[in-house]
C-alpha atoms as a PDB file:
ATOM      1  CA  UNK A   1      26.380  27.718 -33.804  1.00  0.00           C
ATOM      2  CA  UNK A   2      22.677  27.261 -34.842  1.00  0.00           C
ATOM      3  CA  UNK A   3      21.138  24.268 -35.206  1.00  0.00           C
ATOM      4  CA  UNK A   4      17.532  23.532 -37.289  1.00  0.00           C
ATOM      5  CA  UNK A   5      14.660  22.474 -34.968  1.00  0.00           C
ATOM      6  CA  UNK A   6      12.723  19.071 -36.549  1.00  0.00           C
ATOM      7  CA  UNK A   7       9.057  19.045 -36.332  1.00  0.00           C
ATOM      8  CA  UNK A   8       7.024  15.997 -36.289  1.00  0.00           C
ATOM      9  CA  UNK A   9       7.514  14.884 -40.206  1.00  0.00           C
ATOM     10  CA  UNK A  10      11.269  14.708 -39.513  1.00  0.00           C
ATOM     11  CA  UNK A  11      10.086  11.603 -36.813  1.00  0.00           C
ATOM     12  CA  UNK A  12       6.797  10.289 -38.728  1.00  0.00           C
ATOM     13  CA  UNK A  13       8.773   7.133 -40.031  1.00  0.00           C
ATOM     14  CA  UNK A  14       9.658   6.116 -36.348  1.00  0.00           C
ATOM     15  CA  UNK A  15       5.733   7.349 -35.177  1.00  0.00           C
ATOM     16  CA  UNK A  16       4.234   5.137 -37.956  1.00  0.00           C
ATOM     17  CA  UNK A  17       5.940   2.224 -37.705  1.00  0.00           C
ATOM     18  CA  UNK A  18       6.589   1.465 -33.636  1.00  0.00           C
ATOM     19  CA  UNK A  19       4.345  -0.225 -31.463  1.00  0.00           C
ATOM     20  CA  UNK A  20       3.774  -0.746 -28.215  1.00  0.00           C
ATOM     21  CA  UNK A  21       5.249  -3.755 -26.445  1.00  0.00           C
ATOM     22  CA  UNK A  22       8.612  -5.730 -25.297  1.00  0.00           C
ATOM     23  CA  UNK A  23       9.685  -6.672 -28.478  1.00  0.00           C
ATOM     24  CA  UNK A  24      12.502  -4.362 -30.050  1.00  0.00           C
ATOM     25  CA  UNK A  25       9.393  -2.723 -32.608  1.00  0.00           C
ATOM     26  CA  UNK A  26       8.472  -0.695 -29.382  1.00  0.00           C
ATOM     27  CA  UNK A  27      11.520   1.422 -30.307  1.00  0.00           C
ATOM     28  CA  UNK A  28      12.791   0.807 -33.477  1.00  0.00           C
ATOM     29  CA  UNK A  29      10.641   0.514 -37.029  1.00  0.00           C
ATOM     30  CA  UNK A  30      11.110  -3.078 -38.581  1.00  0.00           C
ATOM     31  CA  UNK A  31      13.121  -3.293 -41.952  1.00  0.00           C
ATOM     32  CA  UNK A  32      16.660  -2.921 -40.446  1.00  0.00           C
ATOM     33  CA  UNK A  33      18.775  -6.116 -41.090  1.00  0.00           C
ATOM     34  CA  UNK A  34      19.854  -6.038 -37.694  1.00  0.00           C
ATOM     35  CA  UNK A  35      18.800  -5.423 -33.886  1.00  0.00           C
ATOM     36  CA  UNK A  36      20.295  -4.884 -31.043  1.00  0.00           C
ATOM     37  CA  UNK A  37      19.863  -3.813 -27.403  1.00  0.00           C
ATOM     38  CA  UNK A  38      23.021  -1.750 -25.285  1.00  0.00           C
ATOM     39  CA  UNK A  39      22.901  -1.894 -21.797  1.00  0.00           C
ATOM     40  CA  UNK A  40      23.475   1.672 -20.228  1.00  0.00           C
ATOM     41  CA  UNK A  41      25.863   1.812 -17.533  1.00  0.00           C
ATOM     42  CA  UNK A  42      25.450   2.815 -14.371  1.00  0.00           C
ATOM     43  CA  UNK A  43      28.554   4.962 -13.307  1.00  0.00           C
ATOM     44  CA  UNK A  44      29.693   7.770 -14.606  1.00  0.00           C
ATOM     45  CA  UNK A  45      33.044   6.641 -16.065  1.00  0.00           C
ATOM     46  CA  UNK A  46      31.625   3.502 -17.385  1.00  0.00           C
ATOM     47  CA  UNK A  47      28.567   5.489 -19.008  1.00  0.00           C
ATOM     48  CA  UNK A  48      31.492   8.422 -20.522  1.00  0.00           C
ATOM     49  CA  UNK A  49      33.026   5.379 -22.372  1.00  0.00           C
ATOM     50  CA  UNK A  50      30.040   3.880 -23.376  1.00  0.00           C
ATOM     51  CA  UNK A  51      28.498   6.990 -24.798  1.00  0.00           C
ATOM     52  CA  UNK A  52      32.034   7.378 -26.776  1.00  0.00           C
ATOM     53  CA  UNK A  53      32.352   4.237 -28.160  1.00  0.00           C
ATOM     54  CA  UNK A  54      29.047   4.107 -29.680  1.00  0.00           C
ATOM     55  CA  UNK A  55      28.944   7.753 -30.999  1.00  0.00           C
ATOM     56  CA  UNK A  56      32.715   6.006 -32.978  1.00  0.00           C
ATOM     57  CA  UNK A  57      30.838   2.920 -34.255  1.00  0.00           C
ATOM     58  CA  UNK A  58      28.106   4.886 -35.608  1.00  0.00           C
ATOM     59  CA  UNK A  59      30.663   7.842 -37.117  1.00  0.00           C
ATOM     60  CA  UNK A  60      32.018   5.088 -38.948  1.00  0.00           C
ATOM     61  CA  UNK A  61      28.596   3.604 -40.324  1.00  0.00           C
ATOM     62  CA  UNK A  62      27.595   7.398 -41.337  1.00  0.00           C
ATOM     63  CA  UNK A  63      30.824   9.207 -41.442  1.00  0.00           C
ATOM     64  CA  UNK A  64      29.307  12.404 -44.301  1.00  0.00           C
ATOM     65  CA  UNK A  65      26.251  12.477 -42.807  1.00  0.00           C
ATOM     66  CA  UNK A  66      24.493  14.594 -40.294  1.00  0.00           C
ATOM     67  CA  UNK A  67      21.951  13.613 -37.828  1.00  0.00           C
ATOM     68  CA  UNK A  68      19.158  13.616 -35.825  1.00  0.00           C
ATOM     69  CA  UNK A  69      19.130  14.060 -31.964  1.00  0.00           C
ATOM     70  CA  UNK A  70      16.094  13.711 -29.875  1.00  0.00           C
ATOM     71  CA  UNK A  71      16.226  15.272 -26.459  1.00  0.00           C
ATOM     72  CA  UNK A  72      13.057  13.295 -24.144  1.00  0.00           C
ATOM     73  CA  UNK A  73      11.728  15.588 -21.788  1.00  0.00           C
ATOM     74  CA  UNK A  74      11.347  14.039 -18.938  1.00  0.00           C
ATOM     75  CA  UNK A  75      11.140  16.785 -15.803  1.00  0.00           C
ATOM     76  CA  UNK A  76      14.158  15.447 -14.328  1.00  0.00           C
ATOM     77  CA  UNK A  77      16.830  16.164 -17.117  1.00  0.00           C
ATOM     78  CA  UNK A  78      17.746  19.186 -18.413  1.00  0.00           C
ATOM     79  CA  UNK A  79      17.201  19.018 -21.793  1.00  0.00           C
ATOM     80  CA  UNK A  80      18.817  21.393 -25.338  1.00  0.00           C
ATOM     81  CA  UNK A  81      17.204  23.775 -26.194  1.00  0.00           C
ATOM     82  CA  UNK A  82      14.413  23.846 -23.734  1.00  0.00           C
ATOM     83  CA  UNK A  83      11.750  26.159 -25.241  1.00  0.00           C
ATOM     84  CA  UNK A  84      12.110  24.861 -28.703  1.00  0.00           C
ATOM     85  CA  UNK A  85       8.748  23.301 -30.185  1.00  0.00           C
ATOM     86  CA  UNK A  86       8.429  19.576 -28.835  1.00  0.00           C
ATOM     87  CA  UNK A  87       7.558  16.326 -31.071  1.00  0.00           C
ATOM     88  CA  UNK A  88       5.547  13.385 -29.871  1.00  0.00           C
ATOM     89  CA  UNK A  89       6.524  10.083 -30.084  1.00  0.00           C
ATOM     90  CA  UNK A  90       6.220   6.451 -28.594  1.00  0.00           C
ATOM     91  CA  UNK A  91       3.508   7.009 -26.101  1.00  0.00           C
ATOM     92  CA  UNK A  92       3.065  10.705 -26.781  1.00  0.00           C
ATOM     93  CA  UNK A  93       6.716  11.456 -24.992  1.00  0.00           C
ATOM     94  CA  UNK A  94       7.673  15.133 -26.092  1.00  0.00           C
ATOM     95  CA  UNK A  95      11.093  15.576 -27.401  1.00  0.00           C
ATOM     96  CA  UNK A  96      12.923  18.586 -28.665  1.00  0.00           C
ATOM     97  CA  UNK A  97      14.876  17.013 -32.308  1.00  0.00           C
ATOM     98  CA  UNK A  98      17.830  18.944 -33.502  1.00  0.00           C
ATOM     99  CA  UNK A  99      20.079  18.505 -36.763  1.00  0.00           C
ATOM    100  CA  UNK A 100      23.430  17.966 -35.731  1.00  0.00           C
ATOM    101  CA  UNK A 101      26.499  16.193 -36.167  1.00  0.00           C
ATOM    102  CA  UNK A 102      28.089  13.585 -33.985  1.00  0.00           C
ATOM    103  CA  UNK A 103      30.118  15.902 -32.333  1.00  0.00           C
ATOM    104  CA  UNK A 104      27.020  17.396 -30.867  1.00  0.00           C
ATOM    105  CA  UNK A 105      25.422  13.914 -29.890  1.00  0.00           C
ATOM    106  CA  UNK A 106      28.527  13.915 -27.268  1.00  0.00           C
ATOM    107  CA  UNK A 107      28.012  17.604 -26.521  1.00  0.00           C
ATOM    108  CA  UNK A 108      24.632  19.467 -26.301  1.00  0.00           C
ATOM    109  CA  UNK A 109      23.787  17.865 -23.028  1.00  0.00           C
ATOM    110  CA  UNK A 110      25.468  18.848 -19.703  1.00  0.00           C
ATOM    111  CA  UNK A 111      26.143  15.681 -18.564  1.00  0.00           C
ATOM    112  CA  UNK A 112      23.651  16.059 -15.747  1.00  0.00           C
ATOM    113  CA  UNK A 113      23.553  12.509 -13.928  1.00  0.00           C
ATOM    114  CA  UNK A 114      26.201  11.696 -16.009  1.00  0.00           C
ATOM    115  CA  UNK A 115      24.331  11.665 -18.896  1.00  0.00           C
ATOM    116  CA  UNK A 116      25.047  13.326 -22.397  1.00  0.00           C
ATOM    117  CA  UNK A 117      23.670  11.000 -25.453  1.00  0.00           C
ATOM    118  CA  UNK A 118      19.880  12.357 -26.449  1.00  0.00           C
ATOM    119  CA  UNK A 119      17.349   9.295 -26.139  1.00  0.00           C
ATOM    120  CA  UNK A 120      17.126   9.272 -29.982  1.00  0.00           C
ATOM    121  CA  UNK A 121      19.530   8.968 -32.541  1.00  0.00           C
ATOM    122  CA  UNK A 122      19.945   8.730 -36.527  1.00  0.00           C
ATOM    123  CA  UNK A 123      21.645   9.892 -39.236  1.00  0.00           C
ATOM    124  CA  UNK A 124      20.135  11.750 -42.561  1.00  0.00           C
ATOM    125  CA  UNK A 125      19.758   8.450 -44.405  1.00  0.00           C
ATOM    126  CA  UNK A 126      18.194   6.360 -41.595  1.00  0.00           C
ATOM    127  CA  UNK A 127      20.640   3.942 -41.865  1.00  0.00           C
ATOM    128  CA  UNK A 128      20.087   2.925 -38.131  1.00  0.00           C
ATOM    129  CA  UNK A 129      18.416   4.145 -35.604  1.00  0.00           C
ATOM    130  CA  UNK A 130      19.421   4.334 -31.687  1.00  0.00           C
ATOM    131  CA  UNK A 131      16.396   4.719 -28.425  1.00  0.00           C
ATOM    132  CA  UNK A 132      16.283   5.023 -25.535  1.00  0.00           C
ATOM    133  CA  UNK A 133      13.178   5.117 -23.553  1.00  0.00           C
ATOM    134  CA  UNK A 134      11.473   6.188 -20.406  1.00  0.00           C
ATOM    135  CA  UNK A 135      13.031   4.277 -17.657  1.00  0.00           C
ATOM    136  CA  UNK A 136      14.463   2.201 -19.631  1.00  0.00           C
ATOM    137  CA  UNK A 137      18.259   1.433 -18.659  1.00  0.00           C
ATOM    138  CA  UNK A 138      19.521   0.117 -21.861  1.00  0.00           C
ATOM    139  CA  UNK A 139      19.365   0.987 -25.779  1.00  0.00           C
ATOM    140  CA  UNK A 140      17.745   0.007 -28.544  1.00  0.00           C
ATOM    141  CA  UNK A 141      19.090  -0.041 -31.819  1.00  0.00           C
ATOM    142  CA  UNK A 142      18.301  -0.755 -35.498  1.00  0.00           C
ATOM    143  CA  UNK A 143      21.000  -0.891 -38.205  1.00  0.00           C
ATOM    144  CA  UNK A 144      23.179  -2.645 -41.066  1.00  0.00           C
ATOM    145  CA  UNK A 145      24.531  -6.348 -39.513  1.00  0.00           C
ATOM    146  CA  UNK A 146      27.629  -4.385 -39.751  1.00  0.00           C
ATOM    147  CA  UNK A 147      27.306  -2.371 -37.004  1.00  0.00           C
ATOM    148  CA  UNK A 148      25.515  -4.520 -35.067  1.00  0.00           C
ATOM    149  CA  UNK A 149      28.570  -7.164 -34.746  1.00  0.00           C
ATOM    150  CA  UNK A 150      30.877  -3.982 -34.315  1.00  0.00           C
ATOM    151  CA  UNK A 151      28.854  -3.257 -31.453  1.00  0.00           C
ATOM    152  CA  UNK A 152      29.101  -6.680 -29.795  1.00  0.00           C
ATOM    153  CA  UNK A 153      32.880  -6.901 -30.705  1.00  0.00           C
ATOM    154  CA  UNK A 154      32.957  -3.820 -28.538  1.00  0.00           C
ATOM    155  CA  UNK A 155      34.277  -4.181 -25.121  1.00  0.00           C
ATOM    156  CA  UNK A 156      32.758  -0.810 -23.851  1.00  0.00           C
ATOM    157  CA  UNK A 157      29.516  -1.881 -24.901  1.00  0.00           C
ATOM    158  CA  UNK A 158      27.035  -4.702 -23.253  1.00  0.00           C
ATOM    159  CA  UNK A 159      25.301  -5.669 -26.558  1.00  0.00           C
ATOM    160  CA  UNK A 160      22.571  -8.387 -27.017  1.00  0.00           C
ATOM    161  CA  UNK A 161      21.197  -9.201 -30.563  1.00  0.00           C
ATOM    162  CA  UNK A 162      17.524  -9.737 -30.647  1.00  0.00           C
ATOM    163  CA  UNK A 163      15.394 -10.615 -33.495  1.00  0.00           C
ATOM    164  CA  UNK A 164      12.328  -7.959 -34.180  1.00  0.00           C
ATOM    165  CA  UNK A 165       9.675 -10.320 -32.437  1.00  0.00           C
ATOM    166  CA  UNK A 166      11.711 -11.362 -29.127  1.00  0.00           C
ATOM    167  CA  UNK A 167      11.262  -9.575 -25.524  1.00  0.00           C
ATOM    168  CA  UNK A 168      14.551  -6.762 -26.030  1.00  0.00           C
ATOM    169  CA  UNK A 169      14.575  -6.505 -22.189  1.00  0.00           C
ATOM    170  CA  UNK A 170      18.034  -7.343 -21.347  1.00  0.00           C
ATOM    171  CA  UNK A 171      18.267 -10.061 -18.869  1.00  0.00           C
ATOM    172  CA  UNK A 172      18.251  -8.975 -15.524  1.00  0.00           C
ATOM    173  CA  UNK A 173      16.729  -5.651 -16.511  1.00  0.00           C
ATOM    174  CA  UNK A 174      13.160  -4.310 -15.938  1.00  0.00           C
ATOM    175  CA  UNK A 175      10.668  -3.002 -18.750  1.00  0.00           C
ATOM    176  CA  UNK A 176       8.420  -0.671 -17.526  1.00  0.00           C
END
């Protein structure tokens, strides 16, 4: 299968509008109705179901549409597609973005570290939008209120609501 390679236009609208800081907007452009932070787990098993649960809650908020997936190269994990042209966001982080499907969000990694979501995530219509970044040991996430409190109703998932101003660090968690 062959997948289309986004270039920076396909991220100017998250480039644009972030800024640097604690606050959610470090991440995630303001205008989405809700916000939310998703602790990462740390094993394996608890990070498969994780990864599962929120690739199904976000199906069902975008269940025709395709999406987005941005790979962060980082040095340490292997990445899709490694000599595919890079993109810059944040603070200048390179990812590789591919057009995909949710399928693929579970898939086009190898799991090293137990890791398979990309850092970045969001479907054709930019209904919502899910980072991760450097370091950071948690998600960030941007979306209809809908899938927000599906998220928190989730027992797989550690979810905090934050408003767009308020430090997103999870409590007991480190920003760097």
């Amino acid at each position: 299968m062959s997948y289309a390679i986004g270039d920076a236009e396909v991220v100017a609208w998250i480039r644009e509008s972030t800024t640097t800081g604690l606050n959610i907007g470090a991440a995630i452009p303001p205008g989405f109705a809700s916000y939310a932070t998703v602790v990462i787990p740390d094993d394996d098993a608890g990070r498969l179901a994780h990864d599962r649960t929120l690739v199904e809650l976000l199906r069902r908020h975008s269940p025709e549409s395709s999406w987005w997936l941005g790979y962060l190269e980082t040095g340490g994990d292997p990445i899709p597609f490694p000599d595919a042209p890079k993109v810059g966001l944040y603070a200048g982080w390179r990812y590789v973005i591919v057009h995909a499907g949710s399928d693929e969000a579970l898939s086009l990694r190898d799991g090293h570290w137990g890791r398979t979501l990309p850092e970045l995530l969001f479907p054709d219509d930019r209904s919502w939008l899910v980072s991760a970044l450097w370091d950071d040991d948690w998600r960030c996430v941007g979306g209809p209120a809908s899938l927000i409190g599906s998220m928190v109703e989730a027992a797989e998932l550690e979810t905090r609501v934050v408003d767009f101003t308020q430090d997103a660090t999870p409590p007991g968690h480190i920003a760097y």
